[in-house]
N, C-alpha and C. Protein backbone atom coordinates (compact mmCIF):
# COMPACT_ATOMS: atom_id res chain seq x y z
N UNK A 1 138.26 -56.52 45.89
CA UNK A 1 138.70 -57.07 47.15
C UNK A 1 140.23 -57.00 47.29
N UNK A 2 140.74 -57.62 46.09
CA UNK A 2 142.33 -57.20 46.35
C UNK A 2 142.73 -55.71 46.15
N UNK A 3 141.74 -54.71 45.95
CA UNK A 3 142.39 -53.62 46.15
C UNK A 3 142.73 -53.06 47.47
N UNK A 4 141.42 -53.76 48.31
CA UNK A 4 140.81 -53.53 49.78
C UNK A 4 142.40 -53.88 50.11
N UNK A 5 142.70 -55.07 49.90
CA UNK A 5 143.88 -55.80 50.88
C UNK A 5 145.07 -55.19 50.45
N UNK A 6 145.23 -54.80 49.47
CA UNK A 6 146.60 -54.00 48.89
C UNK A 6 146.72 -52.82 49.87
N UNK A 7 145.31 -52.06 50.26
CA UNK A 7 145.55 -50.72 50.74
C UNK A 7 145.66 -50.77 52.07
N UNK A 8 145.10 -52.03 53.01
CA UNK A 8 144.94 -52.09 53.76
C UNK A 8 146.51 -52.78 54.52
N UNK A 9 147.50 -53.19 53.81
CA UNK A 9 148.88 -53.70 53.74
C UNK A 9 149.70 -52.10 53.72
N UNK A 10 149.33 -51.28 52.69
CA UNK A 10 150.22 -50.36 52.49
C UNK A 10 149.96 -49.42 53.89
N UNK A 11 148.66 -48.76 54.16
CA UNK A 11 148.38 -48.55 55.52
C UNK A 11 149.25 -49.41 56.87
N UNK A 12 149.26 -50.77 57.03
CA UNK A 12 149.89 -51.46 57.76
C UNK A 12 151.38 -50.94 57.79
N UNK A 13 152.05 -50.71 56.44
CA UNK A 13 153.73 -50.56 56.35
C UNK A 13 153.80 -49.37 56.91
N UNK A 14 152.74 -48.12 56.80
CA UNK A 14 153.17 -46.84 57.01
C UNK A 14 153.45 -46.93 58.93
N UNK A 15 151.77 -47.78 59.32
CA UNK A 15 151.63 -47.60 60.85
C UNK A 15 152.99 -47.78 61.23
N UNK A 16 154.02 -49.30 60.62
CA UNK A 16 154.49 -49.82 61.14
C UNK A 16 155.96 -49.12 61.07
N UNK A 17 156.25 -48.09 60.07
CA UNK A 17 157.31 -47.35 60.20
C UNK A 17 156.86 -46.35 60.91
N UNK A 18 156.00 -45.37 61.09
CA UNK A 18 155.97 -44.54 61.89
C UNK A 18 156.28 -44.98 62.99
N UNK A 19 155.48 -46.18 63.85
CA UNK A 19 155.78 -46.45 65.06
C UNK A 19 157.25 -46.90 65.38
N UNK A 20 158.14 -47.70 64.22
CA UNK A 20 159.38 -47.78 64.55
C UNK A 20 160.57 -46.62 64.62
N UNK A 21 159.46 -45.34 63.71
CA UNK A 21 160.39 -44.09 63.67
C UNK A 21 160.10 -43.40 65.54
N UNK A 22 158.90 -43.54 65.61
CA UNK A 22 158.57 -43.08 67.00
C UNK A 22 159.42 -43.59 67.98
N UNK A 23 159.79 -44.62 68.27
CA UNK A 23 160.69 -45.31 69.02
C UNK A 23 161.72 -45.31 68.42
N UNK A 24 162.49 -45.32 67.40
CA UNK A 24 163.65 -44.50 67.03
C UNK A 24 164.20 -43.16 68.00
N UNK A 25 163.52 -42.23 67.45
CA UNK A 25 163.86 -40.81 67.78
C UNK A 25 163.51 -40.78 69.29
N UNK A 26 162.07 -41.28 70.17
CA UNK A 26 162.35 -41.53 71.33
C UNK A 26 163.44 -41.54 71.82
N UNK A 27 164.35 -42.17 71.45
CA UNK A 27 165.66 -42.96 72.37
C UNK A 27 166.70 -42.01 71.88
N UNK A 28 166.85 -41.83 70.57
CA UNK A 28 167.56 -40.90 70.51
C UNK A 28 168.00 -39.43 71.39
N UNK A 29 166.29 -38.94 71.15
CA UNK A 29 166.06 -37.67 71.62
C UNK A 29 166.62 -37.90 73.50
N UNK A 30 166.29 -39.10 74.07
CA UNK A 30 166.69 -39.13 75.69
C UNK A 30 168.33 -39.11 75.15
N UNK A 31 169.32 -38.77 74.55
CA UNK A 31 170.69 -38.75 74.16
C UNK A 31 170.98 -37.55 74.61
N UNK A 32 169.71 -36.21 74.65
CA UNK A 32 169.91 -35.13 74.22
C UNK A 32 169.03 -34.31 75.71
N UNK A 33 168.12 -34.65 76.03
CA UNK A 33 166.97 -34.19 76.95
C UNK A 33 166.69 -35.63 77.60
N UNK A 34 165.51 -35.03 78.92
CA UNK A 34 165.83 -36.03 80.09
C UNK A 34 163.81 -36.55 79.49
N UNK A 35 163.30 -37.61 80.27
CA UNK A 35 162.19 -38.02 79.65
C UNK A 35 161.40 -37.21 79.80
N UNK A 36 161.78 -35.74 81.19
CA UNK A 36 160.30 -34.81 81.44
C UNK A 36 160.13 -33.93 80.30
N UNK A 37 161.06 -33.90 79.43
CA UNK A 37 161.77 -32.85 78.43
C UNK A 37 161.07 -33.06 77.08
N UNK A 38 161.49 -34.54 77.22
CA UNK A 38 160.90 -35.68 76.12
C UNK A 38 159.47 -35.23 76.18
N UNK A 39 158.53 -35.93 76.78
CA UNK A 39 157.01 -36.06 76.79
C UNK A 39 156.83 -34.86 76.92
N UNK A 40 157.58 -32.90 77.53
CA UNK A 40 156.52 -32.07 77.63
C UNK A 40 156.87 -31.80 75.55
N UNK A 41 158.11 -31.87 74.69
CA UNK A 41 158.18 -31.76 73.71
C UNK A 41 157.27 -32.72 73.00
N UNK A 42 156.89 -33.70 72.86
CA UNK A 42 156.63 -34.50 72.22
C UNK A 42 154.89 -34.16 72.13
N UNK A 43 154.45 -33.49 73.58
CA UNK A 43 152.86 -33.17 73.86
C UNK A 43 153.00 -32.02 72.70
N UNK A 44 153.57 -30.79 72.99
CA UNK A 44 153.35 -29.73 72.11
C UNK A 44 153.62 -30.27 70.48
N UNK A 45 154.47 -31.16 69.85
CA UNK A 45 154.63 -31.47 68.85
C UNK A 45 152.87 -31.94 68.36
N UNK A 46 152.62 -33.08 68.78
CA UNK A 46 151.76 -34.13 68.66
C UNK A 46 150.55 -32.65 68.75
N UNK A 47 150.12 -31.63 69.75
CA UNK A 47 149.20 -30.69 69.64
C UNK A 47 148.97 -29.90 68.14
N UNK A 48 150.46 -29.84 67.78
CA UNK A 48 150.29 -28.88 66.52
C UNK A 48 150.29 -29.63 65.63
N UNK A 49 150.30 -30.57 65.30
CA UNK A 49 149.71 -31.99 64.57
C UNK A 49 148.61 -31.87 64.54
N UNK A 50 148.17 -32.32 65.62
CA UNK A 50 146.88 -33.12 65.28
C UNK A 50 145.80 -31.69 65.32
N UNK A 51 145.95 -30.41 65.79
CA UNK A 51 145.48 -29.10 65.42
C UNK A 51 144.99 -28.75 63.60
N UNK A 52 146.22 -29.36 63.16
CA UNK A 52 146.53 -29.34 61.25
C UNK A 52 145.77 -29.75 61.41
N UNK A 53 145.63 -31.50 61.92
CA UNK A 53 144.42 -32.04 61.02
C UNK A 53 143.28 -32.22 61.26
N UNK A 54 142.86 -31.28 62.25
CA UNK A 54 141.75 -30.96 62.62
C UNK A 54 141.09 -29.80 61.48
N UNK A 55 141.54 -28.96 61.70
CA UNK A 55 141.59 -28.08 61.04
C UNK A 55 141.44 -28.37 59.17
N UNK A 56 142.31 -29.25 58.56
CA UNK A 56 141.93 -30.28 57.07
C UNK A 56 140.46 -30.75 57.38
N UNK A 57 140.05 -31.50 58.85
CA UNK A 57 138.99 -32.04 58.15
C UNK A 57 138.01 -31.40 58.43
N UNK A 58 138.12 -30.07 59.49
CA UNK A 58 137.07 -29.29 59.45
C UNK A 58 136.77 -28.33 57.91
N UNK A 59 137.79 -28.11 57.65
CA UNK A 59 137.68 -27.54 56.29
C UNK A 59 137.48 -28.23 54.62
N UNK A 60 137.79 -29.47 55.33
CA UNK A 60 136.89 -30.59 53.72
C UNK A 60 135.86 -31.32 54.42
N UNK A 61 134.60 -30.36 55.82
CA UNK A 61 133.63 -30.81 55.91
C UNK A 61 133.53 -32.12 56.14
N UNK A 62 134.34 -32.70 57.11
CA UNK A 62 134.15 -34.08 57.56
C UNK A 62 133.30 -33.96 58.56
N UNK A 63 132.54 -35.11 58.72
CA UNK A 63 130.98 -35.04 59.60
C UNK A 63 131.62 -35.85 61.09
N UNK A 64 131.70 -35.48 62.13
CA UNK A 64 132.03 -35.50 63.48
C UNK A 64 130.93 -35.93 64.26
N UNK A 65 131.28 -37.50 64.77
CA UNK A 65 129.68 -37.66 65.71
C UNK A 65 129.93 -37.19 66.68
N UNK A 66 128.58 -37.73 67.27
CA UNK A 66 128.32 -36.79 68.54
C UNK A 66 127.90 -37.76 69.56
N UNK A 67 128.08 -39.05 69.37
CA UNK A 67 127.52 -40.10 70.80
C UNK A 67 128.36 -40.03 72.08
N UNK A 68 127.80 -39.70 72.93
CA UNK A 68 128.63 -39.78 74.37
C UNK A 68 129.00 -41.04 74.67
N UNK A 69 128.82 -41.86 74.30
CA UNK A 69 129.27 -43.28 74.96
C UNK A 69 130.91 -43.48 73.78
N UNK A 70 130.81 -42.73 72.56
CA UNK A 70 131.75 -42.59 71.99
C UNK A 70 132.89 -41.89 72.23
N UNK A 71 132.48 -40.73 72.45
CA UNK A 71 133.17 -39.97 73.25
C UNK A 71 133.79 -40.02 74.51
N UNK A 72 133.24 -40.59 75.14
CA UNK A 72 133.80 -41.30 76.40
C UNK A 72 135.43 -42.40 76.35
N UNK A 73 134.54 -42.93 75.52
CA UNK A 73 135.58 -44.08 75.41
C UNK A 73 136.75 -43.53 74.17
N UNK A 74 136.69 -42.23 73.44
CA UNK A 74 137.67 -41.29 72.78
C UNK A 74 138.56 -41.20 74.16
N UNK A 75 138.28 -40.34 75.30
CA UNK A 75 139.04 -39.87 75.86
C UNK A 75 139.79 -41.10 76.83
N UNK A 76 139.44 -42.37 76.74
CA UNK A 76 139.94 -43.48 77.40
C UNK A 76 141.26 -43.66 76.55
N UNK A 77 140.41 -43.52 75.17
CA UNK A 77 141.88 -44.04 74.55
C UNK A 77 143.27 -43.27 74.57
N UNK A 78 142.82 -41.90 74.71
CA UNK A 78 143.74 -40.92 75.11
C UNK A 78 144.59 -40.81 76.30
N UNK A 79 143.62 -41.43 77.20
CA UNK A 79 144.13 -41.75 78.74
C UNK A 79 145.31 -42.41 78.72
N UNK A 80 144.52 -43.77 78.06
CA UNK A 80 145.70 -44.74 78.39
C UNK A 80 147.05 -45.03 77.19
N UNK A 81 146.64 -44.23 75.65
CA UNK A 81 147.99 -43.52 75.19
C UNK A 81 148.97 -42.83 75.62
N UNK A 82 148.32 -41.65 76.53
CA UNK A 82 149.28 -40.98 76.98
C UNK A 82 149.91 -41.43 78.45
N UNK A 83 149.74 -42.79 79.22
CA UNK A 83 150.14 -42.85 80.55
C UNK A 83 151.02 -44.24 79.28
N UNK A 84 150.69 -44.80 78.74
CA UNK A 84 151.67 -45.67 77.94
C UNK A 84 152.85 -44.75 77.64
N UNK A 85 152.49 -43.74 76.43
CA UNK A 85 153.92 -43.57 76.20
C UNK A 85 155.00 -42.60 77.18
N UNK A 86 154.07 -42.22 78.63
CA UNK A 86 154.82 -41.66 79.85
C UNK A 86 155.83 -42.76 80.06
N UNK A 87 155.14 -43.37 80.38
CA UNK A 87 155.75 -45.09 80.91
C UNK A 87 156.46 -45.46 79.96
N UNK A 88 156.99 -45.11 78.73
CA UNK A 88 157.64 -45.64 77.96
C UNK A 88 158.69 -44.80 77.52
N UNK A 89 158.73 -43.38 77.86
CA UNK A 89 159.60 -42.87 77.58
C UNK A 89 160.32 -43.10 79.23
N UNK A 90 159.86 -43.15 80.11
CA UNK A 90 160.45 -43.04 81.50
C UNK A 90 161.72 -44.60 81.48
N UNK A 91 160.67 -45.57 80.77
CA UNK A 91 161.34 -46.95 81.01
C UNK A 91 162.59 -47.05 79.97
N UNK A 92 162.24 -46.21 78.86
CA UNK A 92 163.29 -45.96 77.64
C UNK A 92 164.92 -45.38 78.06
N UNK A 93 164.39 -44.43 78.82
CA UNK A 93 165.40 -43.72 79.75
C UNK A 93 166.16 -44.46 80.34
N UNK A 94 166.31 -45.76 80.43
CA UNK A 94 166.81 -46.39 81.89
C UNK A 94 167.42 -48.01 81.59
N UNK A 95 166.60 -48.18 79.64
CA UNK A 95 167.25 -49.57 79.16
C UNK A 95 167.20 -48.61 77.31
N UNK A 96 167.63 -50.36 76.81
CA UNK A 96 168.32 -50.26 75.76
C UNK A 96 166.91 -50.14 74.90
N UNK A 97 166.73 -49.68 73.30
CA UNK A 97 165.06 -49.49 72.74
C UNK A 97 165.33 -51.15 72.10
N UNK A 98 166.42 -51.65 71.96
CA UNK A 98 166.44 -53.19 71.32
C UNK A 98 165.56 -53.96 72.59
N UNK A 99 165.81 -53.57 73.95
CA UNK A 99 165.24 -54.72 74.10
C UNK A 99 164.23 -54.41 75.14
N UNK A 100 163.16 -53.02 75.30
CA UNK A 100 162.40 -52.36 75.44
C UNK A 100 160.89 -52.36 74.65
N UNK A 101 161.66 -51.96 73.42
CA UNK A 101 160.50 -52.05 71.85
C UNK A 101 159.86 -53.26 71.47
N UNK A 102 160.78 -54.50 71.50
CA UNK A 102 160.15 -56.11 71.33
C UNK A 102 159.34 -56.11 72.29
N UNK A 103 159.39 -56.11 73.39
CA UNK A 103 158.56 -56.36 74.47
C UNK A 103 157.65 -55.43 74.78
N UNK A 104 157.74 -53.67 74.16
CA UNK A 104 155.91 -53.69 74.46
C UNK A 104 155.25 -53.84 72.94
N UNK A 105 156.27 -54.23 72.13
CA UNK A 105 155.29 -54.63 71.07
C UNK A 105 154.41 -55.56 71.00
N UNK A 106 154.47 -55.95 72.56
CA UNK A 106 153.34 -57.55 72.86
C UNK A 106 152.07 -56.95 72.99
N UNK A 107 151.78 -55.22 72.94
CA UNK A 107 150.65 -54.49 73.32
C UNK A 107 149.57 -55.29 72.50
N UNK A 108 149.50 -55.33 71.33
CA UNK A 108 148.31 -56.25 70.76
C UNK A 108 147.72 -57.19 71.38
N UNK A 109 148.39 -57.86 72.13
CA UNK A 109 148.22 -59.22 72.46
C UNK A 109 147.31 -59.15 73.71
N UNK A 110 147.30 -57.85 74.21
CA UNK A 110 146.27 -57.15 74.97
C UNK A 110 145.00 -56.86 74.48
N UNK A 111 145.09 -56.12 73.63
CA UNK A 111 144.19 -55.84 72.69
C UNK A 111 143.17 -57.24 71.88
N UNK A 112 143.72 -58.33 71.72
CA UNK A 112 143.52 -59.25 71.14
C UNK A 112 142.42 -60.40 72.04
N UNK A 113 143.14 -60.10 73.64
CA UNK A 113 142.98 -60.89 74.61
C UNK A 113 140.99 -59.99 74.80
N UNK A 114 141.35 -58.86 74.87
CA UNK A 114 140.07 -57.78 75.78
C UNK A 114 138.71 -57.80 74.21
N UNK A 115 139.92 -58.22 73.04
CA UNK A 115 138.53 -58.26 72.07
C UNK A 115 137.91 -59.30 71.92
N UNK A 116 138.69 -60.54 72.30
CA UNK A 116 137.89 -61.74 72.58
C UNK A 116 136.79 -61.86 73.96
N UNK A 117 137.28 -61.21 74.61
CA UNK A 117 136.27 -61.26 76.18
C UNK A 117 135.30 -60.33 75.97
N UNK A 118 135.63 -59.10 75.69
CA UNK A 118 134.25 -57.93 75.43
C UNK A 118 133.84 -57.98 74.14
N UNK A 119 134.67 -58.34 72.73
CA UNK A 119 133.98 -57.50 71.55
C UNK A 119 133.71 -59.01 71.26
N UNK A 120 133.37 -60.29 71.59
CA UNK A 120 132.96 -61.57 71.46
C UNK A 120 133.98 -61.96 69.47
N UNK A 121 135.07 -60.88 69.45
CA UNK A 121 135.86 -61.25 68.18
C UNK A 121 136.56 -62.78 68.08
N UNK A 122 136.49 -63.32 67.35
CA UNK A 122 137.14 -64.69 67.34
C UNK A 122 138.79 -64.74 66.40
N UNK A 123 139.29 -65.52 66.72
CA UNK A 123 140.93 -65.83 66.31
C UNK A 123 140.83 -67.22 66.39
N UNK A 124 141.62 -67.36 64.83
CA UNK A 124 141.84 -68.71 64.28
C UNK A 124 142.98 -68.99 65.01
N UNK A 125 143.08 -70.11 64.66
CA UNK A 125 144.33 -71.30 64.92
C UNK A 125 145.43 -70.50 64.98
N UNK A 126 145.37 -70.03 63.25
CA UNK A 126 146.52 -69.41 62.86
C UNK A 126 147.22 -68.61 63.54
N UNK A 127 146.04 -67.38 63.65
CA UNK A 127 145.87 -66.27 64.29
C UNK A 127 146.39 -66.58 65.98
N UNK A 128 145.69 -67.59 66.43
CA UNK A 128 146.59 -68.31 67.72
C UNK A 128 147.74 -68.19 67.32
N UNK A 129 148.26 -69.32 66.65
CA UNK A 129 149.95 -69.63 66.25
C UNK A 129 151.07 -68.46 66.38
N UNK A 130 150.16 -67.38 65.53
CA UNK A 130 150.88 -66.32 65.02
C UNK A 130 151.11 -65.50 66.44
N UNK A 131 150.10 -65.56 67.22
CA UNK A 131 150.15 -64.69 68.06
C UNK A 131 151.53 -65.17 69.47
N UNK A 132 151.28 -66.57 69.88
CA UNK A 132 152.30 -66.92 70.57
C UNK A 132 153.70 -66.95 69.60
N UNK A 133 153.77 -67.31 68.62
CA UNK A 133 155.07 -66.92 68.19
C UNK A 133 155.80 -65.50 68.24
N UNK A 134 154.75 -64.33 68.19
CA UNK A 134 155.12 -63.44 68.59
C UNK A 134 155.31 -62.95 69.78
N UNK A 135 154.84 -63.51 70.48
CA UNK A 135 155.62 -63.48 71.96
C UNK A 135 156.69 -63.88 72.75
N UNK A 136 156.78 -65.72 71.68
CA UNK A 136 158.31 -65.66 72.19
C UNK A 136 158.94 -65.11 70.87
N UNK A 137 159.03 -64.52 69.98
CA UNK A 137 159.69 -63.85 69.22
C UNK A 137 160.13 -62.52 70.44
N UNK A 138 159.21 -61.63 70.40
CA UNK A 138 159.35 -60.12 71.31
C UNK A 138 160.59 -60.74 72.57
N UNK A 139 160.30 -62.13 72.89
CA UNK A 139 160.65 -62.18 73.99
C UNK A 139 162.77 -62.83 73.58
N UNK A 140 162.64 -63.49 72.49
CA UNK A 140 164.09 -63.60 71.96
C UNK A 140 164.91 -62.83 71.72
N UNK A 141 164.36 -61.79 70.97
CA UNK A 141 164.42 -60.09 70.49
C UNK A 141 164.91 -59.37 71.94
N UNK A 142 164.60 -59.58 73.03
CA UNK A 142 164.79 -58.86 74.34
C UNK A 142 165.76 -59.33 74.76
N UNK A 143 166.39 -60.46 74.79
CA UNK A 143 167.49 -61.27 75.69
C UNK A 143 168.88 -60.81 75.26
């Protein structure tokens, strides 16, 4: 069990630098190119990516379902990734990433809200606590 939680922490640190490197170089890169420049580079990057690792798991035989109701809701998530980080490179363009990044890092809290109403998931106290503190945290972080 504590190996579960060790790996499942180290996973957590990686998400959580990639995504701070992602919004890093975001802001950077608008230093250099304008946001239409941004998102059409960032599409072709992210294509030849995720092409590789298509390609890895077609070739170490990873088993790919096939439910349409899965699939469906694949391309939702894609939807609304890619009109997020439109909207985020557009809004990046126009303020500072200090006080941009705190505030859509409240995205969970979306996520948190839609898994309690549809996926009937429950949140402790704690899990309460933790969660409004991070909101006015995101929201201190912004001022």
């Amino acid at each position: 069990m504590l190996k579960k939680k060790m790996e499942i922490y180290a996973y957590f640190v990686l998400i959580l630098l990639a995504w701070g490197l992602w919004g890093f170089f975001g802001k950077y890169a608008l230093k250099f190119i304008n946001p239409i420049s941004l998102i059409l580079y960032e599409t072709i990057g992210a294509i030849i990516f995720q092409i590789t690792v298509l390609a890895f798991l077609f070739y170490s035989k990873h088993k790919f379902d096939a439910n349409n109701t899965g699939i469906s809701i694949a391309m939702l998530v894609a939807l609304f990734g890619v009109i997020g980080t439109i909207l985020f490179f557009f809004t990046l363009s126009k303020t500072k990433a200090s006080v941009l990044v705190p505030l859509t890092a409240l995205y969970p809290v979306v996520t948190v809200l839609l898994s309690i109403i549809f996926l009937k998931e429950k949140v402790t106290l704690a899990q309460g606590i933790g969660i409004a503190l991070a909101v006015v945290a995101s929201i201190l972080l912004s001022v």
